[in-house]
N, C-alpha and C. Protein backbone atom coordinates (compact mmCIF):
# COMPACT_ATOMS: atom_id res chain seq x y z
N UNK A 1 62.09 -61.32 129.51
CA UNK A 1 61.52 -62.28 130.43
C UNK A 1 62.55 -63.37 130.68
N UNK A 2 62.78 -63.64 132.03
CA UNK A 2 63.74 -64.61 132.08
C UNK A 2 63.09 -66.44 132.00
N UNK A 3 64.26 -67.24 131.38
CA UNK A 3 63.37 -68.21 131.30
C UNK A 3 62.97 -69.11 132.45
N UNK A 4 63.62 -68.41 134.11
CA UNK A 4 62.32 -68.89 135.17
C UNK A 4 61.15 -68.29 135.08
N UNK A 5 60.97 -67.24 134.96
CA UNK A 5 59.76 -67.01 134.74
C UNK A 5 58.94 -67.49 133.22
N UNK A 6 59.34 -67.01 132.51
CA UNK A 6 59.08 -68.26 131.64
C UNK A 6 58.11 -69.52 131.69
N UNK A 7 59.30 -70.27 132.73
CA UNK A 7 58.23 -71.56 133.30
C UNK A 7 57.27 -71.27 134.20
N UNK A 8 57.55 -70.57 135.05
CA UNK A 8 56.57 -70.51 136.12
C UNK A 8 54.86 -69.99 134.78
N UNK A 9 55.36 -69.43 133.88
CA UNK A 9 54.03 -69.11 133.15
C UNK A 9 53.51 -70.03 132.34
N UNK A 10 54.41 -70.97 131.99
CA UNK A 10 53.86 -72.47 131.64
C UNK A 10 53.17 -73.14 132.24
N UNK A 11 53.66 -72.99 133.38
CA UNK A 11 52.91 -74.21 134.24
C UNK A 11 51.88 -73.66 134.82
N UNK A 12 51.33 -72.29 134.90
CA UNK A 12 50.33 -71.82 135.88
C UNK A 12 49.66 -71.44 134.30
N UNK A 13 49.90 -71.67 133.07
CA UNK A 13 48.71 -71.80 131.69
C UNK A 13 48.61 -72.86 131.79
N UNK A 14 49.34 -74.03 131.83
CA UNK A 14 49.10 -75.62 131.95
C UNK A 14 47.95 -75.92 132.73
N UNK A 15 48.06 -75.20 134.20
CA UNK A 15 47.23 -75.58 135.51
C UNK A 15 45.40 -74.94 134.88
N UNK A 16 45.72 -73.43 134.47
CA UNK A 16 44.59 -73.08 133.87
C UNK A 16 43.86 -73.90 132.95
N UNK A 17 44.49 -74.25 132.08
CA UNK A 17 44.04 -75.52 131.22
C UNK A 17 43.46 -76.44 131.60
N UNK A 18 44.30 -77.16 132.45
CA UNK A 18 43.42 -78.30 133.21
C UNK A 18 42.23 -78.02 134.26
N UNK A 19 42.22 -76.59 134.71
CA UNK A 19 40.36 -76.35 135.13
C UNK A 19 40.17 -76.17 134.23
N UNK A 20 40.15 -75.68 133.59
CA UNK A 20 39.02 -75.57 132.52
C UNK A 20 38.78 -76.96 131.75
N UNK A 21 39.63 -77.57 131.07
CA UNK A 21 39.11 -79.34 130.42
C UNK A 21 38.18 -80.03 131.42
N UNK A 22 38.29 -79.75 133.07
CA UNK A 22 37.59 -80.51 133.97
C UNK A 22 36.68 -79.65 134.12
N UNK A 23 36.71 -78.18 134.37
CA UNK A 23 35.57 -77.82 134.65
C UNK A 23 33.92 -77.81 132.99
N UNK A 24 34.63 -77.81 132.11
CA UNK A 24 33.58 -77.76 130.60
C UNK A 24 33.40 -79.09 130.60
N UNK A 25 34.88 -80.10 130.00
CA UNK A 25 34.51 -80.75 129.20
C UNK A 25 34.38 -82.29 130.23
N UNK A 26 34.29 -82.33 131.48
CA UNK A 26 34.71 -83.57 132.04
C UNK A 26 32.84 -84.03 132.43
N UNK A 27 32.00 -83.43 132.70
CA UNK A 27 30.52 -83.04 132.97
C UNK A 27 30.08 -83.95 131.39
N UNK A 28 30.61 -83.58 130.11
CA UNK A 28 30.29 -84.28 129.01
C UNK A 28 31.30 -85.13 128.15
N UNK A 29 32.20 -85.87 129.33
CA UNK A 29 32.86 -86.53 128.33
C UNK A 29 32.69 -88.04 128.31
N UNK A 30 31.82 -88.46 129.54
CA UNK A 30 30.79 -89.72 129.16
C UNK A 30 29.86 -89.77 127.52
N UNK A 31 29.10 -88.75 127.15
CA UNK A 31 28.39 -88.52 126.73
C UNK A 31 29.06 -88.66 125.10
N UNK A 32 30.29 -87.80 125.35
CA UNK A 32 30.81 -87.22 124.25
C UNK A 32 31.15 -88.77 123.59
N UNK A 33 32.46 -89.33 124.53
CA UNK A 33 32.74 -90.60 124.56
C UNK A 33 31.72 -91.59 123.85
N UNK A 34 30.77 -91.67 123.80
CA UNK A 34 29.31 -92.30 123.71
C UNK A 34 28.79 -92.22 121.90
N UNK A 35 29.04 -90.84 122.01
CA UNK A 35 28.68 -90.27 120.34
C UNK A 35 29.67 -90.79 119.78
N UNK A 36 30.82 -90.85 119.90
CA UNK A 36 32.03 -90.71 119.31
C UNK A 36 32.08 -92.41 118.80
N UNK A 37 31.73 -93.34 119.78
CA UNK A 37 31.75 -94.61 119.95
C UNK A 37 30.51 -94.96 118.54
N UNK A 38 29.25 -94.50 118.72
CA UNK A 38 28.43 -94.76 117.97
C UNK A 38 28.75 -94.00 116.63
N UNK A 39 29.04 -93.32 116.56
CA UNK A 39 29.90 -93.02 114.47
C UNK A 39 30.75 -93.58 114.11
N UNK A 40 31.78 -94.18 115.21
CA UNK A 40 32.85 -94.84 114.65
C UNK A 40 31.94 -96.17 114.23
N UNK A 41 31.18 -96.79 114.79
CA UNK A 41 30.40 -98.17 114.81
C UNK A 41 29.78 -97.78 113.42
N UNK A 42 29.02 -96.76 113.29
CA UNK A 42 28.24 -96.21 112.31
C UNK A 42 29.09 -96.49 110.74
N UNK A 43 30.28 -95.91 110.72
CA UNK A 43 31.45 -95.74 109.74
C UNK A 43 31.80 -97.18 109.62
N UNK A 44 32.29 -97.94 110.95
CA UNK A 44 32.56 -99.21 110.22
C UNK A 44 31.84 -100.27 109.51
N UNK A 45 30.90 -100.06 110.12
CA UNK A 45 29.52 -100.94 109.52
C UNK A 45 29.06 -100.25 107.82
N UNK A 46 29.32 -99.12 107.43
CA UNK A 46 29.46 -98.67 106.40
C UNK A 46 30.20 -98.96 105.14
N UNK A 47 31.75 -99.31 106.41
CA UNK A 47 32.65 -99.63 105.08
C UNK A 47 32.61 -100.95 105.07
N UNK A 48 32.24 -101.78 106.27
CA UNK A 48 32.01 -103.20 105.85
C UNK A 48 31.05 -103.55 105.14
N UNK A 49 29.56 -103.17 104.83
CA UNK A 49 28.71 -103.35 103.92
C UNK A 49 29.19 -103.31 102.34
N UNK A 50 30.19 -102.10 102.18
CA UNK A 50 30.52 -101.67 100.70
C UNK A 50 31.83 -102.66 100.63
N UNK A 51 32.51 -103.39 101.90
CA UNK A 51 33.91 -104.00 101.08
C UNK A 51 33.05 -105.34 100.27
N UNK A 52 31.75 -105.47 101.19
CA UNK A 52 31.10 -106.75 101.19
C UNK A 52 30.56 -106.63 99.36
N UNK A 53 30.38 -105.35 99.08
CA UNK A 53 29.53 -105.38 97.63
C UNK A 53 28.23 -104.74 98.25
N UNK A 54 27.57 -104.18 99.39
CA UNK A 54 26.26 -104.01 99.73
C UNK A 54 26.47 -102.36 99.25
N UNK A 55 25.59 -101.50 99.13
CA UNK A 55 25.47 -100.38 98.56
C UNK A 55 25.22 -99.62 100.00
N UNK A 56 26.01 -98.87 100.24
CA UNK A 56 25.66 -97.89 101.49
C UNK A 56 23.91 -97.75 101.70
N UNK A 57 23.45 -98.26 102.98
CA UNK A 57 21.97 -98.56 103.10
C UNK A 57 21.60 -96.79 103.02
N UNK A 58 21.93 -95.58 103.29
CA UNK A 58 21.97 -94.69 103.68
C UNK A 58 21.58 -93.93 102.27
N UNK A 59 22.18 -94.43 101.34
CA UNK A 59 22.29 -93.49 99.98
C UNK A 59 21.36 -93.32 99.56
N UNK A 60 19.98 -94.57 99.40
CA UNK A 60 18.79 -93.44 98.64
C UNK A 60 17.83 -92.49 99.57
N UNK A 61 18.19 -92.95 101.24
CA UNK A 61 17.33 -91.88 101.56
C UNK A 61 18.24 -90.46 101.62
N UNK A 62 19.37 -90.48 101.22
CA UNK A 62 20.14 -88.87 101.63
C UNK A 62 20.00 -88.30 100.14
N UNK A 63 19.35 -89.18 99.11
CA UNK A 63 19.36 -88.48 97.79
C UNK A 63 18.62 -87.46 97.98
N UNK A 64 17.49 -87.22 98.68
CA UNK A 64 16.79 -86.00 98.43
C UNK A 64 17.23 -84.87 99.26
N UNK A 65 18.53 -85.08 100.10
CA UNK A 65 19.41 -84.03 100.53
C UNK A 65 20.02 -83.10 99.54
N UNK A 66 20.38 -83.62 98.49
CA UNK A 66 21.28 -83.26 97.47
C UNK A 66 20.98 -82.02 96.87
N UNK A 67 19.80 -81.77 96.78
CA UNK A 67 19.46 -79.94 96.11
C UNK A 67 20.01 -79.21 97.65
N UNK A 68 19.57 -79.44 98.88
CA UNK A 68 19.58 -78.81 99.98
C UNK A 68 21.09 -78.51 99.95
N UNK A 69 21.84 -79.22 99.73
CA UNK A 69 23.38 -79.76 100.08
C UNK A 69 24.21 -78.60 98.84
N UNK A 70 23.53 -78.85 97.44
CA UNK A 70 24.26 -78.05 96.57
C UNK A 70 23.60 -76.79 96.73
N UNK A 71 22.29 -76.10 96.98
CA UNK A 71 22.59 -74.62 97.67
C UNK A 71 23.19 -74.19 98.55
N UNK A 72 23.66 -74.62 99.37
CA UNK A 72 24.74 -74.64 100.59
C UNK A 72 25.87 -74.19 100.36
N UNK A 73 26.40 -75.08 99.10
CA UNK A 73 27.99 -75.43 99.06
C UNK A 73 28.44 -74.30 98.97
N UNK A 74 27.80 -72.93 98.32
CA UNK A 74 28.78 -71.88 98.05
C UNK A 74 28.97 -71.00 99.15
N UNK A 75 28.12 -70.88 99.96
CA UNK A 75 28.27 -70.73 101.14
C UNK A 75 28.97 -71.25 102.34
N UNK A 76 28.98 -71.90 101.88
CA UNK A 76 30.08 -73.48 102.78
C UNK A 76 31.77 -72.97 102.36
N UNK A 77 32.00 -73.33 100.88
CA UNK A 77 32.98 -73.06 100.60
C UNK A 77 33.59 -71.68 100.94
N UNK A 78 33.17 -70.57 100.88
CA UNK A 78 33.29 -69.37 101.02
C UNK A 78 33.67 -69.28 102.71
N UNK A 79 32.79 -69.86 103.43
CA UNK A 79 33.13 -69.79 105.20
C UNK A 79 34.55 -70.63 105.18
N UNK A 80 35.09 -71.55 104.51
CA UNK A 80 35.50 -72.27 104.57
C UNK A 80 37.16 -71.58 103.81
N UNK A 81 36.93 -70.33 103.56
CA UNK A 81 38.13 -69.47 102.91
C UNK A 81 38.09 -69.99 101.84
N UNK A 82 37.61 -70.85 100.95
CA UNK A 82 37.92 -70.62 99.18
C UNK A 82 36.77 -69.61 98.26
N UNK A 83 37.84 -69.10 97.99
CA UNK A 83 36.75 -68.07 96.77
C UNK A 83 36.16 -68.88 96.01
N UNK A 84 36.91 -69.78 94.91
CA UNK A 84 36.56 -70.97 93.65
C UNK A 84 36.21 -71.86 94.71
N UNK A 85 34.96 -72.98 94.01
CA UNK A 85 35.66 -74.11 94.64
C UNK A 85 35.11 -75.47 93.34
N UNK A 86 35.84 -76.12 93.00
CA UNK A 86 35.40 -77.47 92.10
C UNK A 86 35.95 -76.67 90.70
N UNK A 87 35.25 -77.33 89.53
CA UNK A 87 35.66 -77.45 88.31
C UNK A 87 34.41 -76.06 87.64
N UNK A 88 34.71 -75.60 86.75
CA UNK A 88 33.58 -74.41 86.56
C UNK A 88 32.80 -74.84 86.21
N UNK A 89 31.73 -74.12 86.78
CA UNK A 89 30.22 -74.58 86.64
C UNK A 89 29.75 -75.49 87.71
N UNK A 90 30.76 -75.84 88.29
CA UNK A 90 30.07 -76.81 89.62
C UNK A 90 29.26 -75.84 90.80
N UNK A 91 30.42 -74.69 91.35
CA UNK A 91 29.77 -73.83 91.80
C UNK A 91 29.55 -72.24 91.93
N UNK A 92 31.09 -71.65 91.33
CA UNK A 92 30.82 -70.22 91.05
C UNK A 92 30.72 -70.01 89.75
């Protein structure tokens, strides 16, 4: 392949690229923008409570996540490509 052609295939995958980012993601990137804005707010207000000394407001209601969360994990880990995962006995 010569490297004009080459480019010419760069730039007409480049061009493809850019319909497609406008045609999927431009319809939800108000939206997306939006979520993205409210976790970051979410996160900072998190770590400012705990630099403050306040205890993450969040923690005793996600305690009763925690059985849900540790049947998961080995399944999690496993999708996640590790065979082991933690110290033994944590989960395989």
């Amino acid at each position: 392949m010569t490297p004009a052609r080459r480019g010419r295939l760069a730039r007409a995958w480049r061009r493809i690229e850019a319909v497609h980012e406008e045609w999927f993601a431009a319809r939800w990137r108000q939206a997306l923008r939006r979520e993205d804005r409210r976790r970051a707010d979410a996160f900072r207000a998190v770590l400012l409570l705990r630099s403050l000394g306040v205890d993450d407001p969040a923690s005793y209601e996600t305690l009763d996540l925690i059985p849900y969360l540790v049947a998961d994990l080995h399944e999690w880990h496993r999708r996640m490509g590790r065979e082991r995962f933690g110290d033994p006995g944590v989960c395989c």
